[in-house]
N, C-alpha and C. Protein backbone atom coordinates (compact mmCIF):
# COMPACT_ATOMS: atom_id res chain seq x y z
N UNK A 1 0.86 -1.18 0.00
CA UNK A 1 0.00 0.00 0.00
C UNK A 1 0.90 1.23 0.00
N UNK A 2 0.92 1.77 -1.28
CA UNK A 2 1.66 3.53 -1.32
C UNK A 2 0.76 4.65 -1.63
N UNK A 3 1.15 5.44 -1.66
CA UNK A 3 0.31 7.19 -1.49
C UNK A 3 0.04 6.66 -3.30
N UNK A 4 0.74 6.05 -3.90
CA UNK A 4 0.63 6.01 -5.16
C UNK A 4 -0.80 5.33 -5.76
N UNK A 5 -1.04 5.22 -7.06
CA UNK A 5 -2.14 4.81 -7.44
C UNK A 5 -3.69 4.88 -6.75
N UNK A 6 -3.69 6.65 -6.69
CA UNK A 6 -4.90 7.36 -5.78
C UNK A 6 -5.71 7.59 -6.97
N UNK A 7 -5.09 7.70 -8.13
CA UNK A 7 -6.18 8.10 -9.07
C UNK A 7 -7.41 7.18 -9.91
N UNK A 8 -7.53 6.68 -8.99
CA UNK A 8 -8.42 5.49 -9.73
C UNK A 8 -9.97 6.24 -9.97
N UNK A 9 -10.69 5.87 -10.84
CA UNK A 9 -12.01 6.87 -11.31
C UNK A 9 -12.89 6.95 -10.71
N UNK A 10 -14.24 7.85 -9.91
CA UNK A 10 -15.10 8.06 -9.32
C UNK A 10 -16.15 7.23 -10.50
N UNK A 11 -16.39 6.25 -9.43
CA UNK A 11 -18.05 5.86 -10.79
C UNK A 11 -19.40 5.94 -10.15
N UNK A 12 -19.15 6.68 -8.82
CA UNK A 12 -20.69 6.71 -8.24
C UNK A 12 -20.39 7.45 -6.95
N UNK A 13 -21.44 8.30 -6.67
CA UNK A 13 -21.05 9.19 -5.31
C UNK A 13 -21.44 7.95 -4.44
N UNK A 14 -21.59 7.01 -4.10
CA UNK A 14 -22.32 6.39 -3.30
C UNK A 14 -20.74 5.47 -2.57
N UNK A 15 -19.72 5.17 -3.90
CA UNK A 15 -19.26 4.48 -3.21
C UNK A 15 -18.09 5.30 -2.67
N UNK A 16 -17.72 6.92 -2.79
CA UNK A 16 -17.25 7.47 -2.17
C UNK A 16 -17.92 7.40 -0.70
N UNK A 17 -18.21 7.16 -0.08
CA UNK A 17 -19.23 7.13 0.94
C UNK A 17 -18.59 5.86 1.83
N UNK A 18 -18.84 4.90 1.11
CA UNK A 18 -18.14 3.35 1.30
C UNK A 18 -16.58 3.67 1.94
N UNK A 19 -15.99 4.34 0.75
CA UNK A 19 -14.41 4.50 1.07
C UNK A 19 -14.35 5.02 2.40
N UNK A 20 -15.06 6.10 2.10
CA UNK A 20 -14.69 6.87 3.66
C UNK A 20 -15.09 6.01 4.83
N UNK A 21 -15.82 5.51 4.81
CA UNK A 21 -16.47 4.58 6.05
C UNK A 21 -15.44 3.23 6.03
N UNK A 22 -14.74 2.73 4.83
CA UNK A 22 -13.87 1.65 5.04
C UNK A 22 -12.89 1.96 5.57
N UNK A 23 -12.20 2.92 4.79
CA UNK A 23 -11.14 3.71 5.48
C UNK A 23 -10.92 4.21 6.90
N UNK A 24 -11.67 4.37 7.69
CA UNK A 24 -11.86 4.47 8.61
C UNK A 24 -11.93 3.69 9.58
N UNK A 25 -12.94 2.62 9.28
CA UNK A 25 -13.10 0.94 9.72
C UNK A 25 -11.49 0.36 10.05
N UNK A 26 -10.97 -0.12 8.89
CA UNK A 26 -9.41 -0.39 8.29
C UNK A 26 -8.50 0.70 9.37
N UNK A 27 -8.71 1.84 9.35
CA UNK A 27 -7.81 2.57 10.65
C UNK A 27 -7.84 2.23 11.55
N UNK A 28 -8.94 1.98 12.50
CA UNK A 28 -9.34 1.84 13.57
C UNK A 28 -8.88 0.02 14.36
N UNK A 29 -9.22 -0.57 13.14
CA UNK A 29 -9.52 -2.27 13.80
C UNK A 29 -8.28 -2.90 13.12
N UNK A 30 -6.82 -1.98 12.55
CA UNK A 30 -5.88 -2.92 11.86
C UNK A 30 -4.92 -2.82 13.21
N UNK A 31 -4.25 -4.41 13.61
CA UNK A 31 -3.70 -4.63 14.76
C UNK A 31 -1.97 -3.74 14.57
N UNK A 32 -2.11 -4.12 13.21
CA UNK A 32 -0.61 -3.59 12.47
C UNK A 32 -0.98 -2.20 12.33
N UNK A 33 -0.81 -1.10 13.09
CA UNK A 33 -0.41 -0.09 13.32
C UNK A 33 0.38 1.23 12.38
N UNK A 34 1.28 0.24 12.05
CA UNK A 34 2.53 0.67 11.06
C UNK A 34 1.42 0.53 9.71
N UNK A 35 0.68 -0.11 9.65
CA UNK A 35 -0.05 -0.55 8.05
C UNK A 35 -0.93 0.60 8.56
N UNK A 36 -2.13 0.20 10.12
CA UNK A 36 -3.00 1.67 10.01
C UNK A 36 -2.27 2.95 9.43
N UNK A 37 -1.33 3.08 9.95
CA UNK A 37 -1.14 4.83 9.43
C UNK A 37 -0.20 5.06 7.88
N UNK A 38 -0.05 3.68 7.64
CA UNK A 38 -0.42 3.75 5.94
C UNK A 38 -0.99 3.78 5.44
N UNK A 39 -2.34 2.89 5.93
CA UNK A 39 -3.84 3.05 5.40
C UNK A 39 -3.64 4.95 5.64
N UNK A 40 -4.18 5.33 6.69
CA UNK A 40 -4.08 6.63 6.67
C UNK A 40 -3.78 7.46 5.76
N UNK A 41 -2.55 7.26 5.58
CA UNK A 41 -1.53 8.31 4.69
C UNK A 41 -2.18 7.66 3.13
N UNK A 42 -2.37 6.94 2.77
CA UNK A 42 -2.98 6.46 1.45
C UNK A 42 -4.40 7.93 1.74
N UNK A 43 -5.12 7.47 2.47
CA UNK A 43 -6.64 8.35 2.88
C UNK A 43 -6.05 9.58 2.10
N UNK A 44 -5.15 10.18 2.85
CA UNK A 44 -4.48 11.54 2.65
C UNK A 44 -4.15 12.11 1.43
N UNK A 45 -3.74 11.15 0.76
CA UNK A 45 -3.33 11.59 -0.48
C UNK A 45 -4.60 11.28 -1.95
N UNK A 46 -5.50 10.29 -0.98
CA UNK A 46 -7.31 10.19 -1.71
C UNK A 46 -7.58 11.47 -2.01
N UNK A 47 -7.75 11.98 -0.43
CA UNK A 47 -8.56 13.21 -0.17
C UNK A 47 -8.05 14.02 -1.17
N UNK A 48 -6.95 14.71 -1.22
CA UNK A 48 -6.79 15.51 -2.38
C UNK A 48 -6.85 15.13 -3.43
N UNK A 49 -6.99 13.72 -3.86
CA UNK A 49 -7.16 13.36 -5.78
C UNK A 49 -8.52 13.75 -5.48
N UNK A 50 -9.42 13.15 -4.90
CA UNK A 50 -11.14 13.57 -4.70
C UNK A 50 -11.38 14.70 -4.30
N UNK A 51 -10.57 15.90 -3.95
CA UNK A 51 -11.05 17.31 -3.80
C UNK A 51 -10.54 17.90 -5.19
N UNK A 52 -9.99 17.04 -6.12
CA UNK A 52 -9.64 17.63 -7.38
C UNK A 52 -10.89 17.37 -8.55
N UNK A 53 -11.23 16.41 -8.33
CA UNK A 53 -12.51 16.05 -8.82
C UNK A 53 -13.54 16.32 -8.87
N UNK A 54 -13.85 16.45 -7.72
CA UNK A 54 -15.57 16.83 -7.25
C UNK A 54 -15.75 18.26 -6.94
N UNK A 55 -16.95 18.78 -7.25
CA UNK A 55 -17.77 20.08 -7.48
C UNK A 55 -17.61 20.55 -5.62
N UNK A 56 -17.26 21.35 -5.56
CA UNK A 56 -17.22 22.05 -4.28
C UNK A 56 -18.51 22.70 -3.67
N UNK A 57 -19.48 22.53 -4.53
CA UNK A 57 -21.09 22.46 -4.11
C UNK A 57 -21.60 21.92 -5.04
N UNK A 58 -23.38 21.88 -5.08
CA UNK A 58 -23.74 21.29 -5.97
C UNK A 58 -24.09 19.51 -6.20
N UNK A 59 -24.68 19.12 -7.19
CA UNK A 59 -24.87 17.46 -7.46
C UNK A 59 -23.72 17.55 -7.96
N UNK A 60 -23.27 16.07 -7.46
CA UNK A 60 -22.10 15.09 -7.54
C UNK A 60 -22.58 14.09 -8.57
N UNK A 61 -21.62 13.60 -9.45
CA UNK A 61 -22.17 12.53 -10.39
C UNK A 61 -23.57 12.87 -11.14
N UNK A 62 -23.50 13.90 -11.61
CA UNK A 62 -24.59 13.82 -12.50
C UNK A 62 -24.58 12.79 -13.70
N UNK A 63 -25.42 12.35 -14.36
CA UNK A 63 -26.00 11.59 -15.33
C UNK A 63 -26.63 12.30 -16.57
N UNK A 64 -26.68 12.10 -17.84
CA UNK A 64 -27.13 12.36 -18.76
C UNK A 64 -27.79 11.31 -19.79
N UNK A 65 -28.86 11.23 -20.17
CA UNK A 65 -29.89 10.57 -20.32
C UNK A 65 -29.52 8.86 -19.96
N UNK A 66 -30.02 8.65 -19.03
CA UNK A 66 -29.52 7.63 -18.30
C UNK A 66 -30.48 7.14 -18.48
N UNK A 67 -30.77 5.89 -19.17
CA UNK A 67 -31.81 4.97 -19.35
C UNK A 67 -32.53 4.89 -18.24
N UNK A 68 -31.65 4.20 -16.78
CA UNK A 68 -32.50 4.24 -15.33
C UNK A 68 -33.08 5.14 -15.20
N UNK A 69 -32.64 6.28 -15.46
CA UNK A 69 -32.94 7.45 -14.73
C UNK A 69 -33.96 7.94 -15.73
N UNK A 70 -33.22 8.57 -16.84
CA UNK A 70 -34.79 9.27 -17.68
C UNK A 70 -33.87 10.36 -18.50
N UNK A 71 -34.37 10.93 -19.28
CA UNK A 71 -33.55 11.93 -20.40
C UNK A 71 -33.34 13.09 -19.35
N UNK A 72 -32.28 13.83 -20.21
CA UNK A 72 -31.61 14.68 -19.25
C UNK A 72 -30.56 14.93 -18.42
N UNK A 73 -30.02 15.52 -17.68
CA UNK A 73 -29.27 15.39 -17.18
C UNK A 73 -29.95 14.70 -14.90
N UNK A 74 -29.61 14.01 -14.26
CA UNK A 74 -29.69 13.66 -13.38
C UNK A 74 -29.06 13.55 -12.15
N UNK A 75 -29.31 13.37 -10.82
CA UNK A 75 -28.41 12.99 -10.02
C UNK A 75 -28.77 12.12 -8.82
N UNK A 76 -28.52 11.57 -8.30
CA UNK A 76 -29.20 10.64 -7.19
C UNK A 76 -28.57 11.09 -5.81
N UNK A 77 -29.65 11.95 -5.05
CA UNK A 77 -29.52 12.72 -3.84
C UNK A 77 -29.10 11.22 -3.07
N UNK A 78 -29.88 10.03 -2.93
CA UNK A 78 -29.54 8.91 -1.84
C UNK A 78 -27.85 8.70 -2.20
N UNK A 79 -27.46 8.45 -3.19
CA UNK A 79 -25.87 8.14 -3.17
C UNK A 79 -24.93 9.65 -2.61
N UNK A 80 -25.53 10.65 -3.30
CA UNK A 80 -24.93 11.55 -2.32
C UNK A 80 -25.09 11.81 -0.83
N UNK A 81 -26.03 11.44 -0.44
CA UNK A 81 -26.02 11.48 0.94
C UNK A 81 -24.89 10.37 1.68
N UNK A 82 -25.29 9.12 1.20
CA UNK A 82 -24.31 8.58 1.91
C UNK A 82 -22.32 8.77 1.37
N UNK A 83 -22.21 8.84 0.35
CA UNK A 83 -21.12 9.76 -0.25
C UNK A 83 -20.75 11.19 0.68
N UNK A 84 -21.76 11.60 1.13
CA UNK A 84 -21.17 13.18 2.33
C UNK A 84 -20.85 12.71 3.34
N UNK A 85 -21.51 11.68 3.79
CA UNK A 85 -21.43 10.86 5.16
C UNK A 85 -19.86 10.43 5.32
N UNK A 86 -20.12 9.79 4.52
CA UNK A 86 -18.31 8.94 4.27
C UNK A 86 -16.78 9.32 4.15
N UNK A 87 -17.14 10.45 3.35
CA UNK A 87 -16.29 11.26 3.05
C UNK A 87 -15.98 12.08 4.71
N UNK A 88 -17.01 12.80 5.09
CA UNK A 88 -17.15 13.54 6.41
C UNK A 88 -16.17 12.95 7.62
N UNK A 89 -16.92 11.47 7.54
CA UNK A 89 -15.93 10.63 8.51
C UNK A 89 -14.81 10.50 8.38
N UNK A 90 -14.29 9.89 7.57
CA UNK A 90 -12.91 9.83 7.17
C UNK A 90 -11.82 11.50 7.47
N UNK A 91 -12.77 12.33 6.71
CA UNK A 91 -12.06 13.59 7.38
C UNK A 91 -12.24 13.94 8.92
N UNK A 92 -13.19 13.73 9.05
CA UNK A 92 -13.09 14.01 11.12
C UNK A 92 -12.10 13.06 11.81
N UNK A 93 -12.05 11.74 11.06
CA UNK A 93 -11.23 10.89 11.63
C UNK A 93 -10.19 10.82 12.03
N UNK A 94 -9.48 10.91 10.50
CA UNK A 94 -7.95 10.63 10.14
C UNK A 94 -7.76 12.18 9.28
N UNK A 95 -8.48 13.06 9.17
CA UNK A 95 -7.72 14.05 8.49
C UNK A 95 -8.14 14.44 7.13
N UNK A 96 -7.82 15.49 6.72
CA UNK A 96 -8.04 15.56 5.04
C UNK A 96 -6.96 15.62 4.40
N UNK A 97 -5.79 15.60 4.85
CA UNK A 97 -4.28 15.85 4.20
C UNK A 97 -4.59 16.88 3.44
N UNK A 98 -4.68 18.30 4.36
CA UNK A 98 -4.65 19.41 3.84
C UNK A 98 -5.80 19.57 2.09
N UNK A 99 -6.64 18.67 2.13
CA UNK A 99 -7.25 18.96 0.91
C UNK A 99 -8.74 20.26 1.33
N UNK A 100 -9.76 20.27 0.33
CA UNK A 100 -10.73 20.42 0.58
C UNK A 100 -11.85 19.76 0.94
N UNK A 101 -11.44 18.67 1.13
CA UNK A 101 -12.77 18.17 0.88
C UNK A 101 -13.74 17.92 2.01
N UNK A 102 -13.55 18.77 3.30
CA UNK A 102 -14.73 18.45 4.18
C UNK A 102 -15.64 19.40 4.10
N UNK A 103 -15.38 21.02 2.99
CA UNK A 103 -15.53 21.38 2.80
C UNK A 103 -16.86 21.13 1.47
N UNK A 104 -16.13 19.95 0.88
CA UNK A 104 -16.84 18.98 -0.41
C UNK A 104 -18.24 18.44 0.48
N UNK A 105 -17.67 17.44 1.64
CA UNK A 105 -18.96 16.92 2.20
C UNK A 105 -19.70 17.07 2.54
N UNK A 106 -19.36 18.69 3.39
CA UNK A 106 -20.64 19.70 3.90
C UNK A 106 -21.39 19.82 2.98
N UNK A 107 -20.86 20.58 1.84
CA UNK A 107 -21.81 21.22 0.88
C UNK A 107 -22.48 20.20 0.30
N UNK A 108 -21.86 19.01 0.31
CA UNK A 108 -22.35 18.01 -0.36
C UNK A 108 -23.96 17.37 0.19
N UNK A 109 -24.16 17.49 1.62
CA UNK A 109 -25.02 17.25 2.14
C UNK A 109 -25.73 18.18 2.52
N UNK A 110 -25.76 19.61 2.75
CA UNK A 110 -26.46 20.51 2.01
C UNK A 110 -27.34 20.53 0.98
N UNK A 111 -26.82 20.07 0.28
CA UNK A 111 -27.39 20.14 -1.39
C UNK A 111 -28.77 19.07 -1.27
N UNK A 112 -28.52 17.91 -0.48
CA UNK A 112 -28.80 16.37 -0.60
C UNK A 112 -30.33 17.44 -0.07
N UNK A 113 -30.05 18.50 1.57
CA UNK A 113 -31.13 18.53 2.13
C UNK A 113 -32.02 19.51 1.57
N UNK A 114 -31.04 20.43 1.14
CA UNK A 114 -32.10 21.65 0.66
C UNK A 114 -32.67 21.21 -0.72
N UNK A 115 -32.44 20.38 -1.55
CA UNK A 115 -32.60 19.93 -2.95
C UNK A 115 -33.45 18.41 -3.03
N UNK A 116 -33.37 17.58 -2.33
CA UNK A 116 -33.97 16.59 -2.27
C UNK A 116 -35.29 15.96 -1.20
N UNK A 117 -35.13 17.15 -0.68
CA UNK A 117 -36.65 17.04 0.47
C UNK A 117 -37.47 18.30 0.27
N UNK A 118 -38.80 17.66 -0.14
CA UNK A 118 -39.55 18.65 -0.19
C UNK A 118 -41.12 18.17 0.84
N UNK A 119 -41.41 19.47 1.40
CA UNK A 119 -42.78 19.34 2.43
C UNK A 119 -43.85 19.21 1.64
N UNK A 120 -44.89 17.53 2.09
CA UNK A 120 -45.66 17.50 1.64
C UNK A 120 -46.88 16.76 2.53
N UNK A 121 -48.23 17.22 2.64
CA UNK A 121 -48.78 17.45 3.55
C UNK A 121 -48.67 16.97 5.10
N UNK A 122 -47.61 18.79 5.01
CA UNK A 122 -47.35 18.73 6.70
C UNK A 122 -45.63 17.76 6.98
N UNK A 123 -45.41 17.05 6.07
CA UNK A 123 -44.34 15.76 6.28
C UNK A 123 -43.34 16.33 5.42
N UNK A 124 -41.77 16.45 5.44
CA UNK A 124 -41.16 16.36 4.59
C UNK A 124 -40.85 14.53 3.85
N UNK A 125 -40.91 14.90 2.45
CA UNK A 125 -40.68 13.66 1.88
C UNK A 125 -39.41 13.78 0.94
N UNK A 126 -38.65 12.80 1.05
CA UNK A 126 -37.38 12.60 0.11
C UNK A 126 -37.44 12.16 -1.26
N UNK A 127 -36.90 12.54 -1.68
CA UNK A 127 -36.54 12.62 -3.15
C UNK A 127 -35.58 11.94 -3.68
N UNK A 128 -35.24 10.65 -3.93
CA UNK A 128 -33.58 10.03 -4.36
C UNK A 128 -33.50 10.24 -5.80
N UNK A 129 -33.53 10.19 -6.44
CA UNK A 129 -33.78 11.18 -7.97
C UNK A 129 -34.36 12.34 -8.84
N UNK A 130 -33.41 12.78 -8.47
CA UNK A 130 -33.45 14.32 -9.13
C UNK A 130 -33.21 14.94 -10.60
N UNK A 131 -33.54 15.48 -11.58
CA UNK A 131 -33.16 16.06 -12.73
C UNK A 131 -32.45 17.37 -12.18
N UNK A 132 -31.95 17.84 -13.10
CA UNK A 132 -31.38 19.51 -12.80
C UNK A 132 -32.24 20.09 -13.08
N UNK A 133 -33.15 20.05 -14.13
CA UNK A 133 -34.29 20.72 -14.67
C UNK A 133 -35.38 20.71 -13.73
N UNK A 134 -35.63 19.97 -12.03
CA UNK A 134 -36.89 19.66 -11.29
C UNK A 134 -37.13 19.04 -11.32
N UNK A 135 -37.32 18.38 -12.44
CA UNK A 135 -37.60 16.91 -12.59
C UNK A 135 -37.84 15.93 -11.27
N UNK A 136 -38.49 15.05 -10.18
CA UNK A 136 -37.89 14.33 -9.30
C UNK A 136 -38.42 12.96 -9.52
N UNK A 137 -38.17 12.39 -8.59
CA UNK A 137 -38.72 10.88 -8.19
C UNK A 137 -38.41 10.16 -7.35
N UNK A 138 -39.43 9.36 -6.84
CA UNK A 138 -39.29 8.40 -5.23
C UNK A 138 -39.74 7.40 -5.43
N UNK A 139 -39.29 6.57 -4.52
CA UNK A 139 -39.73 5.40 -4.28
C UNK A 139 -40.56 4.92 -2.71
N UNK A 140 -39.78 5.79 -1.92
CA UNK A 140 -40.04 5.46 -0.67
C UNK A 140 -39.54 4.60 0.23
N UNK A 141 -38.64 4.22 -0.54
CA UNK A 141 -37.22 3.22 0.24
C UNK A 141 -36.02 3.81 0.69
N UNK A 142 -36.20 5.02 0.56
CA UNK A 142 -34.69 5.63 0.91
C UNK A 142 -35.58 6.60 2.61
N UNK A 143 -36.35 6.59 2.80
CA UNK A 143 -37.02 7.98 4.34
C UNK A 143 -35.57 6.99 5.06
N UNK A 144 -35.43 5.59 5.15
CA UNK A 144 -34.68 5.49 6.18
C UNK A 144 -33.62 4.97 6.00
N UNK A 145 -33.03 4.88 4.77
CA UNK A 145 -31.65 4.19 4.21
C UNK A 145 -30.71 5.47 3.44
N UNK A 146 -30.01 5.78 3.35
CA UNK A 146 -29.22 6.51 2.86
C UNK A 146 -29.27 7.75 3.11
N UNK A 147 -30.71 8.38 3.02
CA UNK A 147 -31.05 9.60 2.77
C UNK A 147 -30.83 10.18 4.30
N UNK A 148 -31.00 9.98 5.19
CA UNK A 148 -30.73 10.46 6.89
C UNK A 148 -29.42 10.42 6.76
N UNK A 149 -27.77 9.62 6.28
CA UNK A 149 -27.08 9.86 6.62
C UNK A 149 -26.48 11.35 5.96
N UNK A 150 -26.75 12.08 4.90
CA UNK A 150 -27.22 13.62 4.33
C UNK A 150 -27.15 14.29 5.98
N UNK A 151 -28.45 14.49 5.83
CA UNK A 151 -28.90 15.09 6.94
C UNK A 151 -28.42 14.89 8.10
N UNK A 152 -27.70 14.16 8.80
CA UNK A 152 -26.60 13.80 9.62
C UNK A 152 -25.93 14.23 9.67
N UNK A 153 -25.10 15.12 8.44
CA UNK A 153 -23.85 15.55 8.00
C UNK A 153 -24.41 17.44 8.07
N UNK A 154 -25.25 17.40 7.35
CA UNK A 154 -26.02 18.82 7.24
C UNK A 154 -26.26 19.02 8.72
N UNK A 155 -26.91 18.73 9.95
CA UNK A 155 -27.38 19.06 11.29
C UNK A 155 -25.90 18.98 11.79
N UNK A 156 -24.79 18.52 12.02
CA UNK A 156 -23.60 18.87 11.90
C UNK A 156 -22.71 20.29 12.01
N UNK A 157 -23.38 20.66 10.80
CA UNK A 157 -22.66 21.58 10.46
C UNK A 157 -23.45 22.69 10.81
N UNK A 158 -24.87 22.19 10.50
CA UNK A 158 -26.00 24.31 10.64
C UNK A 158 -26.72 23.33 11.52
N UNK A 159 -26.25 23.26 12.88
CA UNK A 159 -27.56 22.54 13.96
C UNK A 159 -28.71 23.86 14.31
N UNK A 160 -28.27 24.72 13.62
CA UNK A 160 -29.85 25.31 14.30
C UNK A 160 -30.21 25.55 12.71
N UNK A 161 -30.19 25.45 11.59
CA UNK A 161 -31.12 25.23 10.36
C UNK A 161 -32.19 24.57 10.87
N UNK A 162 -33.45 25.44 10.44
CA UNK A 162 -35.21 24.64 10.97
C UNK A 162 -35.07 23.79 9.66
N UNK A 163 -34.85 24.49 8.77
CA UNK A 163 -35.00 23.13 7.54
C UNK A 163 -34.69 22.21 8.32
N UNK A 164 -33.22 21.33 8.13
CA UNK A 164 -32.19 20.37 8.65
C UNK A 164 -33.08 19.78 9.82
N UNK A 165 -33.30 21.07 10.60
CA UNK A 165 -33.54 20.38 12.16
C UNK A 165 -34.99 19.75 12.16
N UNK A 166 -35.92 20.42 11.61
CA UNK A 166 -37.12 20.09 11.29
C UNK A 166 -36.98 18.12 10.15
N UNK A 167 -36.52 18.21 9.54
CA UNK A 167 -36.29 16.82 8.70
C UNK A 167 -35.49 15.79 9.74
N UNK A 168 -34.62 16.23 10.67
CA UNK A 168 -33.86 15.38 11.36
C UNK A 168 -34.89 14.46 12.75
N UNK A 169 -35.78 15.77 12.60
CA UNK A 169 -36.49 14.86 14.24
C UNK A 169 -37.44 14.69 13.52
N UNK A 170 -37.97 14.81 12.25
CA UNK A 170 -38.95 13.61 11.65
C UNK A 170 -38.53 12.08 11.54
N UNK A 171 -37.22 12.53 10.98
CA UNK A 171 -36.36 10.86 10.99
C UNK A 171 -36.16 10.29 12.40
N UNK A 172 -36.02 11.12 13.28
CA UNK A 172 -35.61 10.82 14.29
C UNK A 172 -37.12 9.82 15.08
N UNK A 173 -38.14 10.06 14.84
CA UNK A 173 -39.26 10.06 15.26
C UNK A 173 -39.82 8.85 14.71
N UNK A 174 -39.49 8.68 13.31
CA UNK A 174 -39.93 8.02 12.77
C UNK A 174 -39.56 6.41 13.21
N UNK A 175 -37.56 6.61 13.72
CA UNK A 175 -37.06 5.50 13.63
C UNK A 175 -37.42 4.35 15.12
């Protein structure tokens, strides 16, 4: 394991999310020490290939007429949510090696809350597919899988946002 071969390609905000949460995992529970803070230092030198990459606000991984998805351009708020989550951790954890990117995750889960939940009678409801154009769509499988770890990251950062705070103790309530 070297700082080397960081550039491997983003193919989904979702499994940025993964990394950060493995990465972290892998820090924490490796007995070899000397390897944790290689794992680490690998993290370190992630973080800045992935703060070179990714939109410093805004949808992550957009899509363009994506058969799943639908014509247009797209983005899937549930993979970004857990993608802010992941990322977040890993930087609170072990660090960002001087990159941007917790800066990336905030905004990143921002976006997830102010853009992918909208109030509907009386309830906010989530949104895991989004167009840029408005476009949305649900299923109703994400109120308690992916989409709370967003908002996790967002109450975080603006704990007194009524948006945020208002969506968080619905989830909270719900669970």
């Amino acid at each position: 394991l070297t700082t080397s071969g960081v550039t491997s390609t983003i193919w989904s905000a979702r499994e940025l999310g993964w990394e950060g949460i493995a990465v972290v995992h892998l820090w924490r529970q490796l007995a070899d020490r000397a390897l944790a803070d290689r794992v680490r230092d690998h993290w370190h030198a992630r973080a800045n290939y992935l703060a070179s990459k990714l939109p410093t606000a805004g949808a992550w991984d957009v899509r363009v007429d994506d058969s799943r998805l639908g014509t247009g351009s797209w983005w899937m708020p549930w993979q970004q949510a857990i993608g802010a989550y992941g990322l977040d951790l890993a930087c609170r954890v072990l660090g960002d090696g001087g990159s941007h990117l917790p800066l990336i995750a905030k905004n990143g889960a921002r976006h997830v809350v102010l853009q992918a939940y909208q109030q509907e009678g009386g309830r906010w409801v989530e949104y895991e597919l989004a167009a840029l154009d408005g476009r949305r769509n649900r299923s109703g499988m994400f109120a308690t899988s992916w989409m709370p770890l967003g908002v996790s990251v967002f109450v975080r950062y603006w704990p007194d946002d009524p948006h945020g705070r208002t969506i968080w103790q619905q989830i909270l309530d719900q669970s």
